[in-house]
Protein backbone atom coordinates (compact mmCIF):
# COMPACT_ATOMS: atom_id res chain seq x y z
CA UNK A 1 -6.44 -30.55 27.72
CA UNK A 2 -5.10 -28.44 24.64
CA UNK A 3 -1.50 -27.58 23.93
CA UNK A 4 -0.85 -23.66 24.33
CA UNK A 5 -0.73 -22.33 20.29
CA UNK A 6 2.67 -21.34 19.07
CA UNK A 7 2.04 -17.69 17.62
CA UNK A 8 4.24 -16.09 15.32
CA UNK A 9 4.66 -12.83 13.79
CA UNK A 10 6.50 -11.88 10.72
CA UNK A 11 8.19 -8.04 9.94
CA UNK A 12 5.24 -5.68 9.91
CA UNK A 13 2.63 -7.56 11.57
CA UNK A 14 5.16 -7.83 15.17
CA UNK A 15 3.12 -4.76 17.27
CA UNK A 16 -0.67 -6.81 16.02
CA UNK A 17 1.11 -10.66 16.78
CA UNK A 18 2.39 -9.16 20.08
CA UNK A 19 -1.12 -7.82 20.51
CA UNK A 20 -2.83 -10.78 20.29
CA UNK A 21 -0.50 -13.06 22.19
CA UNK A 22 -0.98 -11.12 25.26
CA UNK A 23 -4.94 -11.34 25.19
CA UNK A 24 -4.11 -15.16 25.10
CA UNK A 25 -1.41 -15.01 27.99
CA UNK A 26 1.04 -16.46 26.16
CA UNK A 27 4.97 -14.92 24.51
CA UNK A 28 4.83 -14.48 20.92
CA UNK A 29 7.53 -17.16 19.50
CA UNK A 30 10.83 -16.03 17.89
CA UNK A 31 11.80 -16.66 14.26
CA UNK A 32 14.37 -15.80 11.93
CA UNK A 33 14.16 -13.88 8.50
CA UNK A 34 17.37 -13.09 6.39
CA UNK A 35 17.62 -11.39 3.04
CA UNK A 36 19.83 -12.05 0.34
CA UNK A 37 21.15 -10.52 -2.41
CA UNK A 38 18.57 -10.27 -5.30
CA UNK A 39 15.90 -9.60 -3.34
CA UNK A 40 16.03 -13.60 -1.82
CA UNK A 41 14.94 -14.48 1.84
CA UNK A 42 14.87 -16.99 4.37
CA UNK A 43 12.34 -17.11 7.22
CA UNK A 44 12.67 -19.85 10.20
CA UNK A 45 11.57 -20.71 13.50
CA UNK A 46 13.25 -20.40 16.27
CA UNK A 47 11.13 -22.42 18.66
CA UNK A 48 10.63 -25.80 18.42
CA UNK A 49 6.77 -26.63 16.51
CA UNK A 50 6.69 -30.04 16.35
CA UNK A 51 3.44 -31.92 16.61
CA UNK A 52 2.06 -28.65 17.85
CA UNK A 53 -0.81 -26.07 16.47
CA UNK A 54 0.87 -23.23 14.99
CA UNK A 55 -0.41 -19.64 13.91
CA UNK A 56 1.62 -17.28 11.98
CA UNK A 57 0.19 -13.37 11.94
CA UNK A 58 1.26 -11.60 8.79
CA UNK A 59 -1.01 -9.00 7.46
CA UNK A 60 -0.62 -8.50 3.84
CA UNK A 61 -0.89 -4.72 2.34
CA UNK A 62 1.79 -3.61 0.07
CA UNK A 63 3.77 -0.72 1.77
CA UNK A 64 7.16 1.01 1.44
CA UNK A 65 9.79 -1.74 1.18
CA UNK A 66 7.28 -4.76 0.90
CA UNK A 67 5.08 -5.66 -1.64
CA UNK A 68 1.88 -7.93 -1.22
CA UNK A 69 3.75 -10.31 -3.31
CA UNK A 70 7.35 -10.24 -1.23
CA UNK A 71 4.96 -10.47 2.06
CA UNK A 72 2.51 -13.36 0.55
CA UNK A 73 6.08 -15.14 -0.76
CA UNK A 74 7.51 -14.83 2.79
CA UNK A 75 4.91 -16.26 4.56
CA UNK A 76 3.94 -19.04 2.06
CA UNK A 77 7.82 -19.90 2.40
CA UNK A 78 7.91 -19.67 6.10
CA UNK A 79 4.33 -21.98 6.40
CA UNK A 80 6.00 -24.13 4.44
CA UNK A 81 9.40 -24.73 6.64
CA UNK A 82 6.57 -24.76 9.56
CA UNK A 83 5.30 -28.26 7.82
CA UNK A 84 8.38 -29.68 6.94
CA UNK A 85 9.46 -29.14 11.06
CA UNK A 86 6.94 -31.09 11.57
CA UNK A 87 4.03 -28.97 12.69
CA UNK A 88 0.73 -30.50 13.23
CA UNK A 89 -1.20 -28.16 11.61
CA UNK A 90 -0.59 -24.51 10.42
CA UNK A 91 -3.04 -21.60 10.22
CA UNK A 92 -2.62 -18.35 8.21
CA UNK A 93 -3.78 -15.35 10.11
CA UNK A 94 -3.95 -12.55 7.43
CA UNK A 95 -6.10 -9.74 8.61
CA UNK A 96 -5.79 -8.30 5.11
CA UNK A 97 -5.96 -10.54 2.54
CA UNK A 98 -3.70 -9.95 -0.79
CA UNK A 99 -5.31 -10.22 -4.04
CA UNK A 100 -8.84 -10.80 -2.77
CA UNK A 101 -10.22 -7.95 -4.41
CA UNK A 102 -10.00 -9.65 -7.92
CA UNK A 103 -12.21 -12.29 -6.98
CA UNK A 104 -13.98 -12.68 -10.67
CA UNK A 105 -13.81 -12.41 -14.11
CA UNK A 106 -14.64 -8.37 -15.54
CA UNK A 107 -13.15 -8.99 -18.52
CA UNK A 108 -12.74 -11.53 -21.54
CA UNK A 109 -9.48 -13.73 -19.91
CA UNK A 110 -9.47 -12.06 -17.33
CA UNK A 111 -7.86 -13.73 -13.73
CA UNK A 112 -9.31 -15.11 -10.92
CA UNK A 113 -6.48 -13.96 -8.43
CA UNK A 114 -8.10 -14.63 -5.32
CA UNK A 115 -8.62 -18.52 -6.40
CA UNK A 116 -4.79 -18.36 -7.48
CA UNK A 117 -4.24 -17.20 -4.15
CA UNK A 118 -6.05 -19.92 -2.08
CA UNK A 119 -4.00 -22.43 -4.28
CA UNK A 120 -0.66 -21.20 -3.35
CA UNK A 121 -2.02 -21.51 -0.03
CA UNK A 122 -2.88 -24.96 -0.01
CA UNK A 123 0.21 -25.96 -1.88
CA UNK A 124 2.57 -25.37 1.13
CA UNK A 125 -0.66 -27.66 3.26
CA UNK A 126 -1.73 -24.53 4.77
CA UNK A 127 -4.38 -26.16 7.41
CA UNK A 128 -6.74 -22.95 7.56
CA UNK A 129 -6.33 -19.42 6.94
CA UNK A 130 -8.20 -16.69 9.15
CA UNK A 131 -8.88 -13.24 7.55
CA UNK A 132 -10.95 -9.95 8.19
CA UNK A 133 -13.60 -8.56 6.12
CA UNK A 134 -12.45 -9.78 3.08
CA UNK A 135 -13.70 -8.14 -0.28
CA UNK A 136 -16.56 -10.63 -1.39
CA UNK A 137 -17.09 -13.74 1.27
CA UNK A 138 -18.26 -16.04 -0.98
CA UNK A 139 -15.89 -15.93 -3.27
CA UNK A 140 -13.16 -16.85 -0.72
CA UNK A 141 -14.88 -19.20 1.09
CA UNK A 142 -15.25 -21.21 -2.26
CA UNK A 143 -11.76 -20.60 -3.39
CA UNK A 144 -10.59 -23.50 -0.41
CA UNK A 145 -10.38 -27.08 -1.44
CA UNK A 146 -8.38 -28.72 1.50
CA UNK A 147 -7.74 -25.12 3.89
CA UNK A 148 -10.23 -24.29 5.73
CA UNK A 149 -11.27 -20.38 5.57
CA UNK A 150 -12.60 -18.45 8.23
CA UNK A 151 -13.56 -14.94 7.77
CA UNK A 152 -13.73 -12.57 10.81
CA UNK A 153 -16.67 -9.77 10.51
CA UNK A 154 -15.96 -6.69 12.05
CA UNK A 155 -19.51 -5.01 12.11
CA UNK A 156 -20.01 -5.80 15.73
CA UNK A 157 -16.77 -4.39 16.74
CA UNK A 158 -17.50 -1.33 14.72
CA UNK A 159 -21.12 -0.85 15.99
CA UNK A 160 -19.96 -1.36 19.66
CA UNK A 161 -17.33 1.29 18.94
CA UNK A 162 -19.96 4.08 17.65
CA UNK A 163 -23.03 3.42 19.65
CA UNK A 164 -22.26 6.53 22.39
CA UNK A 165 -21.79 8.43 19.38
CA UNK A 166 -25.30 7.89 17.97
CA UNK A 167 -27.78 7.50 21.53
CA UNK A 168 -29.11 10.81 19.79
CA UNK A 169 -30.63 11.54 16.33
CA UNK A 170 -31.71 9.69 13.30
CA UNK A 171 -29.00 6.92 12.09
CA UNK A 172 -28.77 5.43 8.50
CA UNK A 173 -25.94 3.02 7.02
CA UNK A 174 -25.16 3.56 3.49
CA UNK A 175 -23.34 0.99 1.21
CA UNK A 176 -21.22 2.62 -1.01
CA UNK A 177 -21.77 -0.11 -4.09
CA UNK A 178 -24.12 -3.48 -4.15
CA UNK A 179 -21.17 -5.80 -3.97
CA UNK A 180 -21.14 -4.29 -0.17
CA UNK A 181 -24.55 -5.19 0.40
CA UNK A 182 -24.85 -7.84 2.44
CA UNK A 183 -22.15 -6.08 5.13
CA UNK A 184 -24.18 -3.10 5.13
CA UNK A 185 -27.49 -4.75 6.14
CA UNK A 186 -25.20 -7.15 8.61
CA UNK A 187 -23.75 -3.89 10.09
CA UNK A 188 -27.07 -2.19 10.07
CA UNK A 189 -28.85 -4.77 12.29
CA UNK A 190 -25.86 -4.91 14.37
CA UNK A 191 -26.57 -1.02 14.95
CA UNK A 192 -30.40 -1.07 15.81
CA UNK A 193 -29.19 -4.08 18.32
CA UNK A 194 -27.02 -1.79 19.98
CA UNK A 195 -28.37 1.71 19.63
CA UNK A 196 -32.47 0.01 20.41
CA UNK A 197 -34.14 1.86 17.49
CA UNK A 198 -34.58 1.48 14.21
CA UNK A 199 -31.88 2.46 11.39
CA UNK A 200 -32.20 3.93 7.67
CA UNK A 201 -30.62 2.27 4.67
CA UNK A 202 -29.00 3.55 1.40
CA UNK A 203 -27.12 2.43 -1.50
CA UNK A 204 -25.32 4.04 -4.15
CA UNK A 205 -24.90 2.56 -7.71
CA UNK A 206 -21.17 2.41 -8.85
CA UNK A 207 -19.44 0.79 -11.53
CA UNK A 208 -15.72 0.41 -12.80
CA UNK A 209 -14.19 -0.21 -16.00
CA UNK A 210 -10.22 0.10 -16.45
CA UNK A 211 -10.31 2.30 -13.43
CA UNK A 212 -12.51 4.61 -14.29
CA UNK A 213 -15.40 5.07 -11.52
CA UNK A 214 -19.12 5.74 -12.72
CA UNK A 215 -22.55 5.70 -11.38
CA UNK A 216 -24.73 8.26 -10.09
CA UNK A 217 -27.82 6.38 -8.84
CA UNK A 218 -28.42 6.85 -4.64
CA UNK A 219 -31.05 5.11 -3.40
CA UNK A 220 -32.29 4.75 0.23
CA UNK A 221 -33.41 7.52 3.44
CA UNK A 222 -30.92 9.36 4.51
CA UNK A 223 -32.56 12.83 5.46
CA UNK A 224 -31.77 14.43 8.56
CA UNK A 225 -29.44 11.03 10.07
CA UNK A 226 -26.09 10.51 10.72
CA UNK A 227 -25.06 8.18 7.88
CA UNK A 228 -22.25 6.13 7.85
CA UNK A 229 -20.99 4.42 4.76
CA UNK A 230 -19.45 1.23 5.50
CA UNK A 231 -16.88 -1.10 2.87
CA UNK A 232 -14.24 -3.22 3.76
CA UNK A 233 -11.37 -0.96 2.94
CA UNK A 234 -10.19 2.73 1.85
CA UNK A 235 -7.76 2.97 -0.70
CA UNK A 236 -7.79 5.91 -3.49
CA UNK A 237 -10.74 7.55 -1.20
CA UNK A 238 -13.09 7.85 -4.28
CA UNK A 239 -15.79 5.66 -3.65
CA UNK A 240 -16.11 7.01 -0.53
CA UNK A 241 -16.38 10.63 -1.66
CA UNK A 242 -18.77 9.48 -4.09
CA UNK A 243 -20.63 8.44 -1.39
CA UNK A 244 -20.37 11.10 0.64
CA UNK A 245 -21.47 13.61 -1.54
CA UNK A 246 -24.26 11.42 -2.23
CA UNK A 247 -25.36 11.21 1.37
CA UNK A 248 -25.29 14.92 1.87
CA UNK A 249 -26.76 15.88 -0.95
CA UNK A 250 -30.46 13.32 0.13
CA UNK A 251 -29.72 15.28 3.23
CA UNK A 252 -27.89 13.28 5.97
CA UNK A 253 -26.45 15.52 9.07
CA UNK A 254 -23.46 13.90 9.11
CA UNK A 255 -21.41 11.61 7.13
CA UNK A 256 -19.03 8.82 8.88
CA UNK A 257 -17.12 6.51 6.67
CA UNK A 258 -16.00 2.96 8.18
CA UNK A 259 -13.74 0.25 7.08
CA UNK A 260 -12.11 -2.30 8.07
CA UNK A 261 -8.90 -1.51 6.04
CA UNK A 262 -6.73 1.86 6.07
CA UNK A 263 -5.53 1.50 2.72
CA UNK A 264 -5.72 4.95 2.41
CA UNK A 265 -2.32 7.96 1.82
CA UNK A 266 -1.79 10.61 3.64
CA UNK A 267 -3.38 13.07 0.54
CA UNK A 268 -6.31 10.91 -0.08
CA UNK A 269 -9.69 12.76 -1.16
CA UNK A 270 -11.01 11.56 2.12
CA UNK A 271 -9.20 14.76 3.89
CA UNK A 272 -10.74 17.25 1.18
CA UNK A 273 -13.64 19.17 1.74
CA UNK A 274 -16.30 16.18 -0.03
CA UNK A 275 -14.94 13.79 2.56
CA UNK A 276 -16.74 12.26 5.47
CA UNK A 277 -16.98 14.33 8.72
CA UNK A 278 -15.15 11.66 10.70
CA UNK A 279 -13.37 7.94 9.74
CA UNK A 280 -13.31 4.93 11.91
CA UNK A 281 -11.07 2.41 10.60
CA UNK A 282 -9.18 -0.98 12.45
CA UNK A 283 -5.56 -1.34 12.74
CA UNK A 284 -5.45 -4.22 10.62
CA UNK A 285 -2.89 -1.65 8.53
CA UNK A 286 -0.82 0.86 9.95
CA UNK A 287 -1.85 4.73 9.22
CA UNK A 288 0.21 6.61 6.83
CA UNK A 289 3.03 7.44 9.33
CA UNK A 290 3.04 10.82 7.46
CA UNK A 291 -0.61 11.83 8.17
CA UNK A 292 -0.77 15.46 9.07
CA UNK A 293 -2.29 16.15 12.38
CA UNK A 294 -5.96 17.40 11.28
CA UNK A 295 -6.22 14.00 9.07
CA UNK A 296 -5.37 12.19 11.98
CA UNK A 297 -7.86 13.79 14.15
CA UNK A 298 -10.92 12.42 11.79
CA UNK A 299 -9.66 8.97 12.08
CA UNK A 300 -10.65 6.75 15.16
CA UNK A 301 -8.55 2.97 15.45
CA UNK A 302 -10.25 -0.35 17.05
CA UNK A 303 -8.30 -2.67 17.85
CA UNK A 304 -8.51 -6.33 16.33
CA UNK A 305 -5.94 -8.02 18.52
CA UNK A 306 -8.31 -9.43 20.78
CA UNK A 307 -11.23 -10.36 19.00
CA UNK A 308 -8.48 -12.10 16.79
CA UNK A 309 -7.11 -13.67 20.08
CA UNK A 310 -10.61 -15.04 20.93
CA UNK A 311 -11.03 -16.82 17.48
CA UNK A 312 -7.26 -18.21 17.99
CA UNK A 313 -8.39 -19.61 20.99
CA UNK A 314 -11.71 -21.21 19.99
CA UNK A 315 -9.89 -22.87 17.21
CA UNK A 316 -7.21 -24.19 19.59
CA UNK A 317 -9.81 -25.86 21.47
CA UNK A 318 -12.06 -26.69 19.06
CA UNK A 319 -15.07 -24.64 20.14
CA UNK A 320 -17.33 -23.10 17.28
CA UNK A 321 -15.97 -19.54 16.30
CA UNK A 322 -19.47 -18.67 14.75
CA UNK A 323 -19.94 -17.71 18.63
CA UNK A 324 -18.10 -14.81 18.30
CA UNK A 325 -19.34 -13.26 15.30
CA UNK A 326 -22.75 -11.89 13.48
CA UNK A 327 -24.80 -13.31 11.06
CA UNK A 328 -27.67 -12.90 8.96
């Protein structure tokens, strides 16, 4: 018999921790947070977490009012006051994960952020930390000494979501750079599972130097499909674009971006004319609460609450999460 998981949500991430603690059928738990003059904080709990398994939900995108630094300070502070109550072990649920973008070395000196991350992690004994289609897999599985990662894949989700959209017509998945790969062809399979017929692939060459965006190369069938271009987040719109254009131009139908983070503004190039014909995205991140209405109509929203619930609960009883999600 397992304890019941104490889950808590900080600012920001309340409506996604609420979310998930009703797919497990329990009350999310109540904590404190103060601020201080200087920009200073306190965050506590308010329920007692002794000897118990405790998950904290804080998703961390910059946004108005709350950098990814204040969020990742806040909940490195408030895993650490988890430890010293004497919980029995802690785990991080971040469905976006700060600074895992910069993941290597581009540059001579460059940082390894996403390493520097995983440390800060494991200096307040964070026990595991549970994210969603983070930027390169690899890289933060290795960044982990003594926390144990777990990465969530949304491609199954995301197929499931799209399949009565596709029963007709040619379908192709594009990957908008190489790094994005491997989740393309994941997705892709995912897709001819679902849909029972066979799907086209594409990539487009992209590179990026000091922000600056280049690479022209599109490779892959596209002609005549519906092609969606998959990555694991939005944020300037560009690369998407890019993409799209790309798509149209070897002659897909119809372009569909999806991602797993809407990292996107409300005047992104995604709602210009060279964007895709309609965006799926999860609510991992909030929209833009200043989208205008025809943006908003592109965009479709699935819901990670209770897939995230159902990889809470595995862990709580110590069944296998690889269950739940796809693989190679």
């Amino acid at each position: 018999m397992h304890d019941a998981p104490v889950i808590f949500a900080l600012n920001g991430s309340r409506e996604l921790g609420k979310s998930i603690a009703i797919d497990l059928g329990i009350a999310l738990s109540e904590h404190e947070e103060r601020d201080f003059e200087h920009g200073e904080h306190k965050t506590r709990p308010l329920t007692e977490v002794g000897n118990r398994d405790v998950y904290v939900v804080h998703s961390l995108q910059g946004e108005e009012g709350a950098s990814a630094n204040d969020k990742l300070v806040r909940l490195l502070f408030f895993i650490g006051a988890l430890k010293d109550a004497g919980a029995r072990r802690v785990t991080a649920i971040t469905p976006y994960l700060a600074y895992s973008r910069k993941d290597r070395r581009t540059k001579p000196r460059d940082p390894v952020n996403s390493r520097y991350t995983a440390c800060l992690f494991e200096a307040v004994q964070t026990d595991r930390l549970v994210t969603i289609e983070v930027h390169n897999i690899s890289a933060f599985e290795n960044a982990f000494r003594t926390c144990r990662p777990e990465h969530v894949s949304l491609v199954r989700l995301f197929a499931e979501a799209l399949v009565s959209d596709l029963s007709e017509g040619a379908v192709s998945v594009v990957s908008p750079d190489a790094g994005g790969n491997k989740r393309a062809e994941l997705f892709r399979h995912e897709l001819e599972r679902s849909l029972g017929q066979p799907v086209g692939k594409a990539i487009m060459d992209k590179h990026r130097s000091a922000g600056v965006v280049s690479g022209e190369t599109f490779a892959g069938g596209v002609a005549g499909s519906t092609s969606i271009i998959l990555d694991d987040l939005i944020s300037s719109g560009g690369t998407i674009v890019r993409a799209c254009k790309a798509a149209r131009e070897a002659g897909a139908t119809s372009v569909i971006a999806v991602a797993a983070h809407a990292m996107f503004d409300a005047d992104s190039l995604l709602f210009g004319p060279d964007g895709p014909d309609q965006i799926v995205v999860s609510d991992t991140v909030s929209l833009p609460v200043d989208l205008p209405p025809a943006a908003r109509e592109k965009i479709g929203v699935i819901e990670v609450g209770p897939l995230i619930a159902a990889v809470v609960a595995r862990l709580n009883s110590g069944e296998p999460v690889s269950e739940l999600l796809p693989y190679d």
